[in-house]
C-alpha atoms as a PDB file:
ATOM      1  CA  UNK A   1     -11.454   3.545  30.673  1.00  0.00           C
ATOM      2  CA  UNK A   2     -13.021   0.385  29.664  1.00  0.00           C
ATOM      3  CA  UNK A   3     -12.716  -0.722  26.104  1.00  0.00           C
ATOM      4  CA  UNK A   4     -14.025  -3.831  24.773  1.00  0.00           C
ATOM      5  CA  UNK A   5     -13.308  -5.221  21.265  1.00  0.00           C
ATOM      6  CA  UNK A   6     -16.328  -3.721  19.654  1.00  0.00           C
ATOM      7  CA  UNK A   7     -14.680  -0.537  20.460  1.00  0.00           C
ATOM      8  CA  UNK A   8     -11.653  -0.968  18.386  1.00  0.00           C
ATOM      9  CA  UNK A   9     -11.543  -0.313  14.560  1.00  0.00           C
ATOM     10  CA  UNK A  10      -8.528  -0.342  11.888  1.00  0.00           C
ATOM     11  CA  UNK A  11      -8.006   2.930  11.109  1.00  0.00           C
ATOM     12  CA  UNK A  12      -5.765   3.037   7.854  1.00  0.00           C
ATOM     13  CA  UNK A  13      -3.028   5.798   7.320  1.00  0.00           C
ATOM     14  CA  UNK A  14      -3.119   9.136   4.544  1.00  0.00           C
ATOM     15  CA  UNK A  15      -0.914   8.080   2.205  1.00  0.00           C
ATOM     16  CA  UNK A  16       1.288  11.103   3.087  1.00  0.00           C
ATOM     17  CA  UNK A  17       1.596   9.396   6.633  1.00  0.00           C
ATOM     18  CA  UNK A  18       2.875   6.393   4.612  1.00  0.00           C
ATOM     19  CA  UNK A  19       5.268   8.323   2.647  1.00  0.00           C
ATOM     20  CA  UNK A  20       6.366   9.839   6.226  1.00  0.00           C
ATOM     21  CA  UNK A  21       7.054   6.563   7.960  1.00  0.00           C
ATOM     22  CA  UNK A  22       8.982   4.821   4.877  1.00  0.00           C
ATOM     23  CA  UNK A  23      11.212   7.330   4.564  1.00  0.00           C
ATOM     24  CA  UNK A  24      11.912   7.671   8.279  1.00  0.00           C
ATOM     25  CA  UNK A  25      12.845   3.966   8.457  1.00  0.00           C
ATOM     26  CA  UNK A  26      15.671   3.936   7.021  1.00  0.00           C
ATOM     27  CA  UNK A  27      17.336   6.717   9.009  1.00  0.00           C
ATOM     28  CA  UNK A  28      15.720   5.388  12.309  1.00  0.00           C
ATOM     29  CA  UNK A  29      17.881   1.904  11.403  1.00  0.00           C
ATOM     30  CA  UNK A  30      20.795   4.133  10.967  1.00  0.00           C
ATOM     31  CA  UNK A  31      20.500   5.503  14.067  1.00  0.00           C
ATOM     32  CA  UNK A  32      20.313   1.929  15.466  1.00  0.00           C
ATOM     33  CA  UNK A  33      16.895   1.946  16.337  1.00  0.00           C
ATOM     34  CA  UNK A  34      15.665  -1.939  15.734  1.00  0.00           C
ATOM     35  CA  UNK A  35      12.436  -1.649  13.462  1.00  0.00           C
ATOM     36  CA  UNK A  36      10.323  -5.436  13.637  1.00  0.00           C
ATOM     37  CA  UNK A  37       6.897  -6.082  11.309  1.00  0.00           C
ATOM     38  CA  UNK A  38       8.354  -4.394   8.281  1.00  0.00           C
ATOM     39  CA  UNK A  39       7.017  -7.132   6.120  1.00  0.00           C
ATOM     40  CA  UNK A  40       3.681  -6.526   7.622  1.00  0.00           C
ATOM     41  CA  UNK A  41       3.720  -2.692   5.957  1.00  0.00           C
ATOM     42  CA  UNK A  42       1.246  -1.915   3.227  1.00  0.00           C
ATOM     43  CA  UNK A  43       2.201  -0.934  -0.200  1.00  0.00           C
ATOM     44  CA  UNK A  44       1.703   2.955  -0.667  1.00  0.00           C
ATOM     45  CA  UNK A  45      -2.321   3.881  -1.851  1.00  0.00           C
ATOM     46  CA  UNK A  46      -0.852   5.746  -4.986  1.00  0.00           C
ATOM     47  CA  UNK A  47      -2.145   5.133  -8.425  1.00  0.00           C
ATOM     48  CA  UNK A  48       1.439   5.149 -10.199  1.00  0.00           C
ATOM     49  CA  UNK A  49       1.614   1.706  -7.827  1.00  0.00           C
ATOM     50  CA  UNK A  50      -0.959  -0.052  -9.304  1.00  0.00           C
ATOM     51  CA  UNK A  51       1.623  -1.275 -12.146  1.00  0.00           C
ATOM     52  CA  UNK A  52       4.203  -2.212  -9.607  1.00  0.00           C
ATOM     53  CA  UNK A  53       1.755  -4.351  -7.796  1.00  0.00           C
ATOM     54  CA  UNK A  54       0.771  -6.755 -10.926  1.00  0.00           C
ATOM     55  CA  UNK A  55       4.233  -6.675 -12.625  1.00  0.00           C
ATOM     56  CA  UNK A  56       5.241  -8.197  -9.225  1.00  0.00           C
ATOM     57  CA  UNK A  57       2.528 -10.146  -8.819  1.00  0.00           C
ATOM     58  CA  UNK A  58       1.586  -8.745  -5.619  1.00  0.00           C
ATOM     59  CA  UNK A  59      -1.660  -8.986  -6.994  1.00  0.00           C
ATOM     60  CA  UNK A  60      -3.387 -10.641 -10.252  1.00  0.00           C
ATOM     61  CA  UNK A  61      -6.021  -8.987 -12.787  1.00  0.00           C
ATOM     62  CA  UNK A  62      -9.316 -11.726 -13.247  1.00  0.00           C
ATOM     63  CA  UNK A  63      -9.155 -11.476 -16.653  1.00  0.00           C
ATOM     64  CA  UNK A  64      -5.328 -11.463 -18.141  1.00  0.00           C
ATOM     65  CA  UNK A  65      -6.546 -10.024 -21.646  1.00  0.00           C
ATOM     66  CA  UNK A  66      -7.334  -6.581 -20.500  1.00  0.00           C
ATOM     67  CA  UNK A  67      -3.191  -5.686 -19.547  1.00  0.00           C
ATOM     68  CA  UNK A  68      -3.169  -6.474 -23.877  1.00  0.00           C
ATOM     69  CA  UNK A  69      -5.741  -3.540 -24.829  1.00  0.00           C
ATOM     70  CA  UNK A  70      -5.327  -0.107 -24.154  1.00  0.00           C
ATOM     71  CA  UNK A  71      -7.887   2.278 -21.798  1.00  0.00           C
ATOM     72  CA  UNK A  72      -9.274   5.613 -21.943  1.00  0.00           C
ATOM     73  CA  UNK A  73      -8.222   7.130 -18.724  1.00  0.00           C
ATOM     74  CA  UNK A  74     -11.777   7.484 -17.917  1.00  0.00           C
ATOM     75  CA  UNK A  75     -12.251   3.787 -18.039  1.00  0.00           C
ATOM     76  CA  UNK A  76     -13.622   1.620 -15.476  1.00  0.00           C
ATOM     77  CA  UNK A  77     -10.181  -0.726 -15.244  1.00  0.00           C
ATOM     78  CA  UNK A  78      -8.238   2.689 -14.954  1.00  0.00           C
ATOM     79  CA  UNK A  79     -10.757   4.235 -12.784  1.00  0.00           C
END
């Protein structure tokens, strides 16, 4: 089989396959497995997250003023 670059895509992981492999990890160390690129894991896709993210400034709101208001949950900075 012949594949060429154009041929390969990212293809991301179901959040439940996240949960999977983080909480395998741990026990796969334990059983002396050596586990490399652990820094290069994503943070989990899960809404709850999202909070985590900024007060860690993994990542940084554009406007600082709207983590002062409160949101409907149907709002578009919730959403």
């Amino acid at each position: 089989m012949n594949i060429s670059k154009s041929t390969i895509v990212n293809q991301p992981f179901h959040k439940l396959s996240q949960w999977l492999t983080y909480s395998l990890l741990e026990l796969l160390q334990e059983l002396g497995l050596k586990i490399i690129g652990l820094d290069d894991l994503t943070g989990l896709a899960e809404y709850r997250n999202g909070g985590l993210f900024i007060d860690m400034e993994l990542i940084k709101v554009k406007n600082p003023l709207i983590l002062q208001q409160q949101h409907l949950p149907n709002s578009e900075i919730i959403v």
